[in-house]
Protein backbone atom coordinates (compact mmCIF):
# COMPACT_ATOMS: atom_id res chain seq x y z
CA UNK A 1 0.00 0.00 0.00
CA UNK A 2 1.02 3.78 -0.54
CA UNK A 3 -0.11 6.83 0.54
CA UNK A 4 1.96 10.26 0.07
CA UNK A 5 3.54 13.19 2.24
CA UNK A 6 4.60 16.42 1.02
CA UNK A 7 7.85 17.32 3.36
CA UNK A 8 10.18 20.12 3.92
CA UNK A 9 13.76 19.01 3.95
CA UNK A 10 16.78 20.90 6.24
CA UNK A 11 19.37 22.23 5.24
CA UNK A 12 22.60 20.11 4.65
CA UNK A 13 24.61 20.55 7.80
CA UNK A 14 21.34 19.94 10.01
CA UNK A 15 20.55 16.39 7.87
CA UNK A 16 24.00 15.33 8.40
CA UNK A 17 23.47 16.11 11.85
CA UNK A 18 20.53 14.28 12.36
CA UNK A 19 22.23 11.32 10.34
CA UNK A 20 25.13 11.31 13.23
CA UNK A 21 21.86 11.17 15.46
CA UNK A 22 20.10 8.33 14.08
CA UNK A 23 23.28 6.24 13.63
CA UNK A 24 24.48 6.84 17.35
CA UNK A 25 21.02 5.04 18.49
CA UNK A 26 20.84 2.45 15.91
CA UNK A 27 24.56 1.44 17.20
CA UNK A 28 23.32 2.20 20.84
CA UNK A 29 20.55 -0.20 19.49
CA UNK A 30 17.81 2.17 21.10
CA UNK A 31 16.60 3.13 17.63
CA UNK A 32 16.52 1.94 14.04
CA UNK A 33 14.29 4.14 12.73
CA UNK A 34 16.48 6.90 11.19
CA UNK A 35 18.09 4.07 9.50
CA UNK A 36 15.24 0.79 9.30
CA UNK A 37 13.45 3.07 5.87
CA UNK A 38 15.23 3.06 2.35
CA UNK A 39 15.73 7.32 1.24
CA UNK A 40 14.62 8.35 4.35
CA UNK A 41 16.02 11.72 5.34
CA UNK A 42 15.14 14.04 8.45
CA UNK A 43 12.35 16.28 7.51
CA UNK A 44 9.16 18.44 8.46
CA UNK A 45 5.84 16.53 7.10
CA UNK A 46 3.93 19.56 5.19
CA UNK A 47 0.44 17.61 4.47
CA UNK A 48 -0.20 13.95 3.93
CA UNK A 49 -2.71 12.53 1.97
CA UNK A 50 -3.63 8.97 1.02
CA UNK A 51 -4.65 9.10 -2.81
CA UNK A 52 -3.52 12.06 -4.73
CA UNK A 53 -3.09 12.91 -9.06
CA UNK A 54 0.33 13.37 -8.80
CA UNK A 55 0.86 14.41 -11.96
CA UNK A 56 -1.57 17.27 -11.11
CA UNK A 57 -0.16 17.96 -7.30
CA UNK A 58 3.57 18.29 -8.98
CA UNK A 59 2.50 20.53 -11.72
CA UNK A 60 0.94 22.27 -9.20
CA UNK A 61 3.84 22.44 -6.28
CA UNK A 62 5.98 23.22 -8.94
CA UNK A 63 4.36 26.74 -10.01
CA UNK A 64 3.70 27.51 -5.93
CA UNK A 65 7.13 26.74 -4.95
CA UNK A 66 8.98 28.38 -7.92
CA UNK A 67 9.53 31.98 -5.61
CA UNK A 68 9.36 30.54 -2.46
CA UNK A 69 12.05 31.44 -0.24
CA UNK A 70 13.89 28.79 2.44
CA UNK A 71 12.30 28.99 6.26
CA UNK A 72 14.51 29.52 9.19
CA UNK A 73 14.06 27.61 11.93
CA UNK A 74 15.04 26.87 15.31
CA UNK A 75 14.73 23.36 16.44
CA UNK A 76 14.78 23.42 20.21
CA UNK A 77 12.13 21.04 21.98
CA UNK A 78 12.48 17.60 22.81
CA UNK A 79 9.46 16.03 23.19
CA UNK A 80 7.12 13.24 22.42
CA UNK A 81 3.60 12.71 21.76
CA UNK A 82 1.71 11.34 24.01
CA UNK A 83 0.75 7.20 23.71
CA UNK A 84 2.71 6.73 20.59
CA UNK A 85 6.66 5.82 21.54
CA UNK A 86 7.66 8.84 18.79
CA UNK A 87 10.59 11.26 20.63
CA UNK A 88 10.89 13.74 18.00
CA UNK A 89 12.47 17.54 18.31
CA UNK A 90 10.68 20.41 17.29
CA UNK A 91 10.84 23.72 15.97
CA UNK A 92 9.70 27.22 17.33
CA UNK A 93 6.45 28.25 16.05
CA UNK A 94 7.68 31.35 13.98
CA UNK A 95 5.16 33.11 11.95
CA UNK A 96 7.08 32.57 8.54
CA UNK A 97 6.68 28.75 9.25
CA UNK A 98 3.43 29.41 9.97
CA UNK A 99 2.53 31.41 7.48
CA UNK A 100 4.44 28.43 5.30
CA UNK A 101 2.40 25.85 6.26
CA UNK A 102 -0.64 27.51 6.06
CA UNK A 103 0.28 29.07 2.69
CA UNK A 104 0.39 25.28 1.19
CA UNK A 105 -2.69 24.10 2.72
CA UNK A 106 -4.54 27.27 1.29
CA UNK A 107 -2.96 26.48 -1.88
CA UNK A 108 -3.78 22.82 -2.53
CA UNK A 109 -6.97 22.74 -0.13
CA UNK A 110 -8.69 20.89 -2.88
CA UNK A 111 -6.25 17.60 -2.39
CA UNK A 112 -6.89 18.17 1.32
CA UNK A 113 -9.55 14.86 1.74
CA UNK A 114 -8.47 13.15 5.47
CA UNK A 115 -9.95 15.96 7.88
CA UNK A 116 -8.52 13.60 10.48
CA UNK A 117 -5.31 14.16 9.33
CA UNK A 118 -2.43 15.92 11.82
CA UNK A 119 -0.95 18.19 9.66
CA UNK A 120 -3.81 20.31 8.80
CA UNK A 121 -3.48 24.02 9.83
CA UNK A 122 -5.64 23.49 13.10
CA UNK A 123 -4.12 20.49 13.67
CA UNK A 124 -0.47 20.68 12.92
CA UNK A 125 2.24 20.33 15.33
CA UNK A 126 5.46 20.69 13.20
CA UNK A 127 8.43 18.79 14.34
CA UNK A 128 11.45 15.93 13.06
CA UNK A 129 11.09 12.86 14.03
CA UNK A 130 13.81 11.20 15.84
CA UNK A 131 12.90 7.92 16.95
CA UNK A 132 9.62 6.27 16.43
CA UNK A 133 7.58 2.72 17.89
CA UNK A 134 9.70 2.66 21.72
CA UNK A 135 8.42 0.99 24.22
CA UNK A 136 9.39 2.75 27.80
CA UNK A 137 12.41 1.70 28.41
CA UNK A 138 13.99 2.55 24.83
CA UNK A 139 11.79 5.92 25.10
CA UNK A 140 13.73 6.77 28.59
CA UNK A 141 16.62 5.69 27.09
CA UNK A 142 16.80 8.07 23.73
CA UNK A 143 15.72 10.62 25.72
CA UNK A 144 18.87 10.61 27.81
CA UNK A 145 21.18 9.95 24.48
CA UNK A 146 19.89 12.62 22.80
CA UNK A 147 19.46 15.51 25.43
CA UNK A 148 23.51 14.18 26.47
CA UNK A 149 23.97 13.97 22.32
CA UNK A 150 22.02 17.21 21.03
CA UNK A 151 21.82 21.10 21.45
CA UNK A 152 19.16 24.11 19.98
CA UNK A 153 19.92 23.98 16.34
CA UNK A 154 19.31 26.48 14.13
CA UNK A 155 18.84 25.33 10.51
CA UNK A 156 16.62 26.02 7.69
CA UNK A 157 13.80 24.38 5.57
CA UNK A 158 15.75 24.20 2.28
CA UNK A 159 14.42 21.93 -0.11
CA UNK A 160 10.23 20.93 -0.31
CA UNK A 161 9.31 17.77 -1.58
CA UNK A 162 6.49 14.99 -2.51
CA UNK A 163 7.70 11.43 -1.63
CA UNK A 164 5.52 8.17 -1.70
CA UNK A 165 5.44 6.01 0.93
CA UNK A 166 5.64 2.21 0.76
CA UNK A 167 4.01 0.94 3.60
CA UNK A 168 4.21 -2.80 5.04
CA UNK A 169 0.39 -4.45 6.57
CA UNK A 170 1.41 -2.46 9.61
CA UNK A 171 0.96 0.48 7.74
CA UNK A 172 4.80 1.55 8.42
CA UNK A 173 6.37 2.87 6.16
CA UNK A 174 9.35 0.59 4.77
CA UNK A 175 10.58 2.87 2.24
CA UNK A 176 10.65 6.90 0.91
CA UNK A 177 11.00 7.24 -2.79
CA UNK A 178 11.09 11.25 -3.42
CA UNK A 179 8.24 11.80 -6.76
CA UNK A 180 9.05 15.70 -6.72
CA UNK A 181 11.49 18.09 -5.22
CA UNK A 182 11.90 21.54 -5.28
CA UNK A 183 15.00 23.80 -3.85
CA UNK A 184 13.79 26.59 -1.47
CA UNK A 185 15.50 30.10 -2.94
């Protein structure tokens, strides 16, 4: 089964970071997920939906995004939501991601069919994820590796892109394959 996300991608020296991140759990063996997904790379889910005319959605994304300039950010919460073992960091809620977000949703609110889904406007709680499916123990423990293993990083949302996700009957995802990509100016 697939279903689709429309990301925004960091900046080269915060992925690379990240990647250091991810690898130091999977080695720890706390956390595979940075790792467990073929072309997955650290990111900022935009919108999700679960059928979509790409050809139309990447004609589309590639007028809207043609002027669009890159987001700075300021990724400085650790945190995790609540019941579902995902310890992600987050960024500040600056109006130009805001207004980013919101922007897109405006934009290609005809595509927007889940109304259930967490990354609409009222809904939308942007972050990166860091490690996903712990039990307690492995949540307690990458939340010690990573507040030892991470500071505030300040980065930018450089790069927007459509990717299709492969998922397994579990509905997780085993693999990214990127459809569309833009470069933020």
């Amino acid at each position: 089964m697939y279903t689709y996300a429309f990301v925004g991608y960091l900046d080269h020296e915060t992925e690379v970071n990240f990647r250091r991140l991810w690898k130091g759990l999977s080695e720890k063996n706390i956390s595979h997920y940075g790792v467990e997904t073929k072309g997955k790379r650290p990111h900022i889910t935009i919108a999700d939906y679960d059928a979509l005319d790409k050809n139309r959605f990447i004609q589309l994304a590639d007028r809207f995004y043609r002027d669009k300039d890159k987001v700075d950010l300021t990724l400085n919460i650790l945190g995790t939501f609540i019941s579902t073992g995902t310890l992600f960091i987050a960024p500040t809620l600056s109006t130009e991601l805001l207004d980013f977000h919101s922007s897109h949703h405006d934009y290609f609110r005809t595509f927007n069919e889940n109304e259930t889904s967490f990354y609409l406007p009222s809904k939308w709680s942007p972050h990166c994820t860091i490690a996903s499916r712990l039990d307690e123990d492995k949540m307690v423990q990458a939340f010690s590796y990573c507040k030892k293993n991470i500071d505030q990083i300040r980065g930018t949302l450089s790069e927007i892109a459509l990717i299709e996700l492969k998922l397994n009957n579990d509905d997780v995802a085993i693999e990214d394959t990127v459809i569309f990509s833009k470069e933020l100016k």
